[in-house]
PDB file of N, CA and C in Angstrom:
ATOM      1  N   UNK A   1     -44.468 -36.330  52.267  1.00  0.00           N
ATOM      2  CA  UNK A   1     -44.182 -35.022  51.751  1.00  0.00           C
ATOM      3  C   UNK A   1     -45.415 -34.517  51.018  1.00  0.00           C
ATOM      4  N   UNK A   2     -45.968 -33.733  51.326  1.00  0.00           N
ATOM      5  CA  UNK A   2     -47.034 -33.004  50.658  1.00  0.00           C
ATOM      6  C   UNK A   2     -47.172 -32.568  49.629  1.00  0.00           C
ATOM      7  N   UNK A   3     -47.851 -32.863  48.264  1.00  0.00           N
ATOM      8  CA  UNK A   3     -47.495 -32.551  46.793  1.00  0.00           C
ATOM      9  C   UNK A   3     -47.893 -30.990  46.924  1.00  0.00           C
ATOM     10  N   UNK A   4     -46.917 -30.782  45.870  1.00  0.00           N
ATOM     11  CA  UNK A   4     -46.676 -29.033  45.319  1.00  0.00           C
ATOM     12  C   UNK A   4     -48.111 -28.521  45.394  1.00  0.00           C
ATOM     13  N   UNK A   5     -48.711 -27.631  45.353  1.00  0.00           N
ATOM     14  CA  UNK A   5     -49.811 -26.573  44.390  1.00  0.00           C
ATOM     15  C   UNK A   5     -49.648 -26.430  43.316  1.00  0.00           C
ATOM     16  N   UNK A   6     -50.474 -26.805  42.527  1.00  0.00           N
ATOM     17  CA  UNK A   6     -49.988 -26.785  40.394  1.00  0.00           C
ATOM     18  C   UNK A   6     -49.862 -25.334  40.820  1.00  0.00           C
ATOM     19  N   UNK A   7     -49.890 -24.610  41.028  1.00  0.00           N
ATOM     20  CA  UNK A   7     -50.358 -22.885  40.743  1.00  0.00           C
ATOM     21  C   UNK A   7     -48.858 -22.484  41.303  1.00  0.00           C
ATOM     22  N   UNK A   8     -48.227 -22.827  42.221  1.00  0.00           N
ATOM     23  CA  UNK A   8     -47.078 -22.778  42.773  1.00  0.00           C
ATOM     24  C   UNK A   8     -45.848 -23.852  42.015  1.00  0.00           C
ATOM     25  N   UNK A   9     -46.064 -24.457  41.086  1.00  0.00           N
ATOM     26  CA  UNK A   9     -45.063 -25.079  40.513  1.00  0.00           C
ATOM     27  C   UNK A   9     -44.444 -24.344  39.115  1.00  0.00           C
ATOM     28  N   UNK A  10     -43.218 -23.703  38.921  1.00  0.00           N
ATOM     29  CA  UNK A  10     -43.419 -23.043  37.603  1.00  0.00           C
ATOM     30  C   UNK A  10     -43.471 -24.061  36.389  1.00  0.00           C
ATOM     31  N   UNK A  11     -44.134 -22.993  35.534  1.00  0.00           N
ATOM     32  CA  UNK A  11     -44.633 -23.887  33.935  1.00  0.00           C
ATOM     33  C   UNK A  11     -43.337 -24.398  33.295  1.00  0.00           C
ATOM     34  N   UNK A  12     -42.161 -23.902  33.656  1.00  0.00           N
ATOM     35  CA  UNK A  12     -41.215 -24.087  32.505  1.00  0.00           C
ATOM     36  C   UNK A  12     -40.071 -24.862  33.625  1.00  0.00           C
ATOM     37  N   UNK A  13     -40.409 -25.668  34.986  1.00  0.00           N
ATOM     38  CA  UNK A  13     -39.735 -26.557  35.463  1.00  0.00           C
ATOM     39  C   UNK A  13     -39.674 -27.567  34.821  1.00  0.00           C
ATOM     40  N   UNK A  14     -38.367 -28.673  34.423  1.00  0.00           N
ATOM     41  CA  UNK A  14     -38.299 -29.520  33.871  1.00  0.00           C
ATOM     42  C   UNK A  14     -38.785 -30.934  34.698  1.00  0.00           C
ATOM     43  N   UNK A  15     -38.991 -30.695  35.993  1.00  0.00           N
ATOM     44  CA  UNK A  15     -39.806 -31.696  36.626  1.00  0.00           C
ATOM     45  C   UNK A  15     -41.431 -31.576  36.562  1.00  0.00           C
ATOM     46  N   UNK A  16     -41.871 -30.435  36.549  1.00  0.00           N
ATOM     47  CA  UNK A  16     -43.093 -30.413  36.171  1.00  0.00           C
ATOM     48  C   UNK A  16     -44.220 -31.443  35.120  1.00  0.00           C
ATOM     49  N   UNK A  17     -45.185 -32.206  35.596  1.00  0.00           N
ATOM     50  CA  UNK A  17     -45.571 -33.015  34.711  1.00  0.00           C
ATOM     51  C   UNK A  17     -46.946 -31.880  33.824  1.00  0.00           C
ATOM     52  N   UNK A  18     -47.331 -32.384  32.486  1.00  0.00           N
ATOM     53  CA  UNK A  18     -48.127 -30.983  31.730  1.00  0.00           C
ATOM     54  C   UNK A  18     -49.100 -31.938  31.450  1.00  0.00           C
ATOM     55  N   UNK A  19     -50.334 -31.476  32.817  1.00  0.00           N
ATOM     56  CA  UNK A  19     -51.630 -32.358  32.549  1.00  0.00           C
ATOM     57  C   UNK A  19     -52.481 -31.875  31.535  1.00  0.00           C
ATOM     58  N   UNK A  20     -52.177 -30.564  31.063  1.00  0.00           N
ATOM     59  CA  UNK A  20     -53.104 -30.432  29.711  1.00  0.00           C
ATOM     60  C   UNK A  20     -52.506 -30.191  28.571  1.00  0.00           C
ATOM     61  N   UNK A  21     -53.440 -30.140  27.702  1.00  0.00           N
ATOM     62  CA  UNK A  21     -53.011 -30.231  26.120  1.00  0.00           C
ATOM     63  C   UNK A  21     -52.862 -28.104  26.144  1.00  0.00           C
ATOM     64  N   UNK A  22     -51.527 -27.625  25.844  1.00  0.00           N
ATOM     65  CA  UNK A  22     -51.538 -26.419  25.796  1.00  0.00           C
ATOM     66  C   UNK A  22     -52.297 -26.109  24.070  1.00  0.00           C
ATOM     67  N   UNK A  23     -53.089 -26.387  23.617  1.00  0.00           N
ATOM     68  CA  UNK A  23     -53.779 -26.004  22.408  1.00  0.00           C
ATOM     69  C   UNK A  23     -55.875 -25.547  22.955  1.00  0.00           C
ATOM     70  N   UNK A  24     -55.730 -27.257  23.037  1.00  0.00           N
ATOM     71  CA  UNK A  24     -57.485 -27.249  23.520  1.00  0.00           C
ATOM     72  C   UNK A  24     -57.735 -26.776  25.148  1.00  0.00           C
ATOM     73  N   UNK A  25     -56.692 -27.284  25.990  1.00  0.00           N
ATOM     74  CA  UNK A  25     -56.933 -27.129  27.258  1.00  0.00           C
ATOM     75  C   UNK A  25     -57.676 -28.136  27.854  1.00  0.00           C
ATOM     76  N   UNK A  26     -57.535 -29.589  27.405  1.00  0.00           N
ATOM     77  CA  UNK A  26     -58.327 -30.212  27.667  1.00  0.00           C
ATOM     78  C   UNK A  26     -56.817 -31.388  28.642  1.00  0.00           C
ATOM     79  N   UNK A  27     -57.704 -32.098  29.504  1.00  0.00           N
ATOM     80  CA  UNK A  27     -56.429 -33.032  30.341  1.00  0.00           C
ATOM     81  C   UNK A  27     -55.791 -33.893  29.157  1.00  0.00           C
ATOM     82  N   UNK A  28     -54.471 -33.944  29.386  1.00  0.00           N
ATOM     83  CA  UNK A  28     -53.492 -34.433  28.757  1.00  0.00           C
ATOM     84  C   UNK A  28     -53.260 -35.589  28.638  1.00  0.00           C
ATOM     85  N   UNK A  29     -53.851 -36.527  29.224  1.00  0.00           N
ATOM     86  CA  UNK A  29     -53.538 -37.947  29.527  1.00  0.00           C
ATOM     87  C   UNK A  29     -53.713 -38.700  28.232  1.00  0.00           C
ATOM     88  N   UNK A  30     -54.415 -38.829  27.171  1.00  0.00           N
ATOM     89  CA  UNK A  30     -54.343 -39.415  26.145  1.00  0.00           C
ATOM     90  C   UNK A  30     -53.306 -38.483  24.985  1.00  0.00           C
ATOM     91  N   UNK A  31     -52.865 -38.922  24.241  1.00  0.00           N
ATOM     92  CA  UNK A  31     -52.359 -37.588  22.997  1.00  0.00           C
ATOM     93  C   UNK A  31     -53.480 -37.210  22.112  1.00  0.00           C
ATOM     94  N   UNK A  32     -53.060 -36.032  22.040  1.00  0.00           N
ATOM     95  CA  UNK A  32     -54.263 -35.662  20.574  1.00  0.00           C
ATOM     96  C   UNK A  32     -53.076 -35.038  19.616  1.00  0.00           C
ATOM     97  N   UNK A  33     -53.432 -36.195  18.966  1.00  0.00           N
ATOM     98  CA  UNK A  33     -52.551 -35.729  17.170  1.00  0.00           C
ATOM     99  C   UNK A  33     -52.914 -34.332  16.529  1.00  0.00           C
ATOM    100  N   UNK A  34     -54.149 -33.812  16.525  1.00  0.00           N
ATOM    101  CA  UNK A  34     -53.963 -32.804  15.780  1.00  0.00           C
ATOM    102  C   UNK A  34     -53.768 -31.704  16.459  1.00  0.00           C
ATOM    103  N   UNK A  35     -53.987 -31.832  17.913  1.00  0.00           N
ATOM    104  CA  UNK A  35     -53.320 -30.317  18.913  1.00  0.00           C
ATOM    105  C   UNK A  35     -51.968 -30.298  18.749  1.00  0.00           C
ATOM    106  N   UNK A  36     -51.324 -31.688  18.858  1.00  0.00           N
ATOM    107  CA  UNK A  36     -49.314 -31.569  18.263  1.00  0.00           C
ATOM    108  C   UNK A  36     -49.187 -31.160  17.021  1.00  0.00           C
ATOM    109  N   UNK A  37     -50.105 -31.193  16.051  1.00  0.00           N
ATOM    110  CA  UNK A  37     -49.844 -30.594  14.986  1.00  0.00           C
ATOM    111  C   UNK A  37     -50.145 -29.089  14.753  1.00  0.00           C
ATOM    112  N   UNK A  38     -51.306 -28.909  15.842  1.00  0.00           N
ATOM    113  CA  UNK A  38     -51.502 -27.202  15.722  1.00  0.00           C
ATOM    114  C   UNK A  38     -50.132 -26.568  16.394  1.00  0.00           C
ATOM    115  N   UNK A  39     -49.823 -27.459  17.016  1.00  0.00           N
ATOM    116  CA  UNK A  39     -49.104 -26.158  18.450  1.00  0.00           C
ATOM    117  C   UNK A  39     -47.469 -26.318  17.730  1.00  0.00           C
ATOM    118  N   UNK A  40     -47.247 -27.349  16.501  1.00  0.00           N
ATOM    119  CA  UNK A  40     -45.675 -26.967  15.610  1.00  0.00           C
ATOM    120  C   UNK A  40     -46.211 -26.016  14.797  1.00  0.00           C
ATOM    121  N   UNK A  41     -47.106 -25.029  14.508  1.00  0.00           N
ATOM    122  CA  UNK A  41     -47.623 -24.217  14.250  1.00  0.00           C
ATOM    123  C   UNK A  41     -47.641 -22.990  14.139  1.00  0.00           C
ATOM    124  N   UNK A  42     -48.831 -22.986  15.638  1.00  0.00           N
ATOM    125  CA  UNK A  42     -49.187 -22.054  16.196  1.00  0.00           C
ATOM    126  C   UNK A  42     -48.938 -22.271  17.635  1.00  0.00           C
ATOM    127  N   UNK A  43     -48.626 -20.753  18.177  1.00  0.00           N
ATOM    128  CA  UNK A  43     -48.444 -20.731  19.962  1.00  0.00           C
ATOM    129  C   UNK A  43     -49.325 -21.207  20.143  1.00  0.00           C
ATOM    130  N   UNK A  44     -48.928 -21.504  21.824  1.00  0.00           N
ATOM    131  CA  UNK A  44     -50.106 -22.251  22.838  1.00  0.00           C
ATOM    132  C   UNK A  44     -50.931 -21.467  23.141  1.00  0.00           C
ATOM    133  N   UNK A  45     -52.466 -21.425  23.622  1.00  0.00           N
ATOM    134  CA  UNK A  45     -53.311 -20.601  24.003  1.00  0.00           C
ATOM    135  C   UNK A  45     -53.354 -21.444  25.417  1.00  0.00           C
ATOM    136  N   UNK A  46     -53.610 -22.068  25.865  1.00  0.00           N
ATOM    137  CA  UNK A  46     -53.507 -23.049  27.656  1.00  0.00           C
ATOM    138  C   UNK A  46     -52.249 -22.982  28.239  1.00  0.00           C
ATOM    139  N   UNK A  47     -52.245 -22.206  29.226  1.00  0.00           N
ATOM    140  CA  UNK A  47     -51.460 -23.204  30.506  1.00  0.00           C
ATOM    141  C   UNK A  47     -51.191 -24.326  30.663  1.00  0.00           C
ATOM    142  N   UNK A  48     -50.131 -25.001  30.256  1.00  0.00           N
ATOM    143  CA  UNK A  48     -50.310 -26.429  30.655  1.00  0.00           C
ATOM    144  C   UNK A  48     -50.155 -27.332  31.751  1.00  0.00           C
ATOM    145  N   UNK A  49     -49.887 -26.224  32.841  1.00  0.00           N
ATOM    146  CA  UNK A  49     -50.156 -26.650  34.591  1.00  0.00           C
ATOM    147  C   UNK A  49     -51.340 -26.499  34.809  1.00  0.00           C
ATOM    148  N   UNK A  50     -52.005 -25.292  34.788  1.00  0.00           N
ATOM    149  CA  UNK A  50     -53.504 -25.079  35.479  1.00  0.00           C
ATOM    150  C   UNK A  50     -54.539 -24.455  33.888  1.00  0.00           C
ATOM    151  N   UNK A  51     -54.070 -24.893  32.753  1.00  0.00           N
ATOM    152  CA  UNK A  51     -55.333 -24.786  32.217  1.00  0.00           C
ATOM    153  C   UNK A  51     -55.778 -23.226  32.051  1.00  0.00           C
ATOM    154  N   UNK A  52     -55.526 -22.253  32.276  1.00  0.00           N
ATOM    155  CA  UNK A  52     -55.376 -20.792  32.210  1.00  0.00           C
ATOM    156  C   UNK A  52     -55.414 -20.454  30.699  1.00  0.00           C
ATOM    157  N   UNK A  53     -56.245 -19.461  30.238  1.00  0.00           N
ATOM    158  CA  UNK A  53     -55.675 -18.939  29.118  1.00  0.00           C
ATOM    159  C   UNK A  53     -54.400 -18.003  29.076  1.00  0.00           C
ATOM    160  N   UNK A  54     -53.775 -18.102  28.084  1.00  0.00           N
ATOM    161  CA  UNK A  54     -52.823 -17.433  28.182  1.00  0.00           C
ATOM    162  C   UNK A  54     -52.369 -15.757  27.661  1.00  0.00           C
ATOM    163  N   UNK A  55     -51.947 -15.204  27.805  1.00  0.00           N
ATOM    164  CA  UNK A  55     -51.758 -13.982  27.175  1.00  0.00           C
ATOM    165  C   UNK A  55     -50.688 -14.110  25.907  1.00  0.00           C
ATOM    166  N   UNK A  56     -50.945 -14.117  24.757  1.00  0.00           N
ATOM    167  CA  UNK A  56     -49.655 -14.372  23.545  1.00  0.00           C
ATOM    168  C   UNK A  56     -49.894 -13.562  22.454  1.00  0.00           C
ATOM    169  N   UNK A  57     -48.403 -12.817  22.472  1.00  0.00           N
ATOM    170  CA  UNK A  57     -48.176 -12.413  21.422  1.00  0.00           C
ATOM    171  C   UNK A  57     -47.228 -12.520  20.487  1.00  0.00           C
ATOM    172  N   UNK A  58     -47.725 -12.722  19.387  1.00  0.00           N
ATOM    173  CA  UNK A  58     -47.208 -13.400  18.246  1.00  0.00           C
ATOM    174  C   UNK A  58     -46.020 -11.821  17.522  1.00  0.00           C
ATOM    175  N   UNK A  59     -44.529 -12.660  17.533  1.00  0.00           N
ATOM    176  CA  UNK A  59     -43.502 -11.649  17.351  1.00  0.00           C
ATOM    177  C   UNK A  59     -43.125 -12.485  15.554  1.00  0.00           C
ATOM    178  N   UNK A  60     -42.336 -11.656  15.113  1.00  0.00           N
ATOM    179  CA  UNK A  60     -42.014 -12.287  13.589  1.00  0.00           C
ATOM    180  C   UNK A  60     -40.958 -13.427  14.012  1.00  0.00           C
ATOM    181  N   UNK A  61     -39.997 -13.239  15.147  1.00  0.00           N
ATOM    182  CA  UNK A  61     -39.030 -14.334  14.946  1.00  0.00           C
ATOM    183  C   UNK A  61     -39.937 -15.478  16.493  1.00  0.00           C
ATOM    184  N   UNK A  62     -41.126 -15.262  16.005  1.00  0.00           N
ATOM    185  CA  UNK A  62     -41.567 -16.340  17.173  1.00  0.00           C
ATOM    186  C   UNK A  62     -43.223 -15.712  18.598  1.00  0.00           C
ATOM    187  N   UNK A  63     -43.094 -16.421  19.374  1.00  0.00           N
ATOM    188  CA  UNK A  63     -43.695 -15.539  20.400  1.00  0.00           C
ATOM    189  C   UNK A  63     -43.593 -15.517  21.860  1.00  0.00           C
ATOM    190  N   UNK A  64     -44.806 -15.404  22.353  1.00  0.00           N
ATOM    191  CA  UNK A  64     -44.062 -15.045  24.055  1.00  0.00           C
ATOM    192  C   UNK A  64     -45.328 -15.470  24.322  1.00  0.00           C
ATOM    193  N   UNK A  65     -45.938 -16.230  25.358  1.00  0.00           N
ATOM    194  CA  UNK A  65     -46.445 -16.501  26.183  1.00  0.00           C
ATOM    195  C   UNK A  65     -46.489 -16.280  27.835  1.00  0.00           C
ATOM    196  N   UNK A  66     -47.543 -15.947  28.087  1.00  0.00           N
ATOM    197  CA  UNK A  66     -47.519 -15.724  29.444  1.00  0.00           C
ATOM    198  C   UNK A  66     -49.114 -16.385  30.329  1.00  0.00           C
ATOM    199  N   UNK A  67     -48.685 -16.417  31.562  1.00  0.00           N
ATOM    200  CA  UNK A  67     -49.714 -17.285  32.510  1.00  0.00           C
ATOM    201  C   UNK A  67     -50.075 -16.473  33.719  1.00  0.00           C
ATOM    202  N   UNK A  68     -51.044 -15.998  34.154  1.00  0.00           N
ATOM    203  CA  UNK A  68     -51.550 -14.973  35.066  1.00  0.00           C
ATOM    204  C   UNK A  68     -50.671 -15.711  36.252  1.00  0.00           C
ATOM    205  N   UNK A  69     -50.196 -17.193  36.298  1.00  0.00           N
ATOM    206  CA  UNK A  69     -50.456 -17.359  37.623  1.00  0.00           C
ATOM    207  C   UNK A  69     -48.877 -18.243  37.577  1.00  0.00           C
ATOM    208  N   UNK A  70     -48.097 -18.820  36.357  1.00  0.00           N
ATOM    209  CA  UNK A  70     -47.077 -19.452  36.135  1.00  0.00           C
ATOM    210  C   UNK A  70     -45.996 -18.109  35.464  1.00  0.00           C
ATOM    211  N   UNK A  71     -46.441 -17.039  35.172  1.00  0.00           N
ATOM    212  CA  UNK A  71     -45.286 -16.271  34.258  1.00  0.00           C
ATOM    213  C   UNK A  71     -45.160 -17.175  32.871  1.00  0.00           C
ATOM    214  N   UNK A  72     -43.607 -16.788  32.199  1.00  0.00           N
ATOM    215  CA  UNK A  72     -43.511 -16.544  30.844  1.00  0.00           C
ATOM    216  C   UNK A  72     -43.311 -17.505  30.829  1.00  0.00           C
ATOM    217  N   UNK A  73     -43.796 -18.836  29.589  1.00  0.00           N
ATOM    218  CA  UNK A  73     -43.494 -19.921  29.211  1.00  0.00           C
ATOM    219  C   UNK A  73     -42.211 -20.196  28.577  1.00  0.00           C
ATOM    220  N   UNK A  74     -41.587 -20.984  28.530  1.00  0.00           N
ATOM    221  CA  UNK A  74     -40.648 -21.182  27.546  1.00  0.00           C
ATOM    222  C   UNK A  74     -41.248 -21.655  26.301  1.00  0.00           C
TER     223      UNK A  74
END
């Protein structure tokens, strides 16, 4: 079976695996402690399928994220 296209998988599938860190944008494979501490924070600025910056705007009860190429994050 031929694996997906990250670009064709949506961001907010619960099978989806999230190869990057949605803070730095850097590959995900190790943890980075202080990007989990930015991102209980502050919104994500990365895509965490393809690494994309994101479009976010910051609302008072929270925000919204979006991905040129995944749509709106959860």
């Amino acid at each position: 079976m031929p694996t997906p296209d990250p670009a064709a998988v949506p961001a907010n599938s619960p099978t989806s695996e999230i190869p990057y860190c949605g803070h730095c944008g850097e590959p995900a494979a190790s943890p980075h402690p202080a990007c989990v501490a930015r991102l209980s924070l502050e919104p994500p600025r990365y895509c965490p399928q393809c690494r994309r910056r994101l479009v976010v705007q910051v609302l008072p009860t929270g925000y919204r994220a979006r991905c040129s190429a995944h749509g709106d994050l959860a």
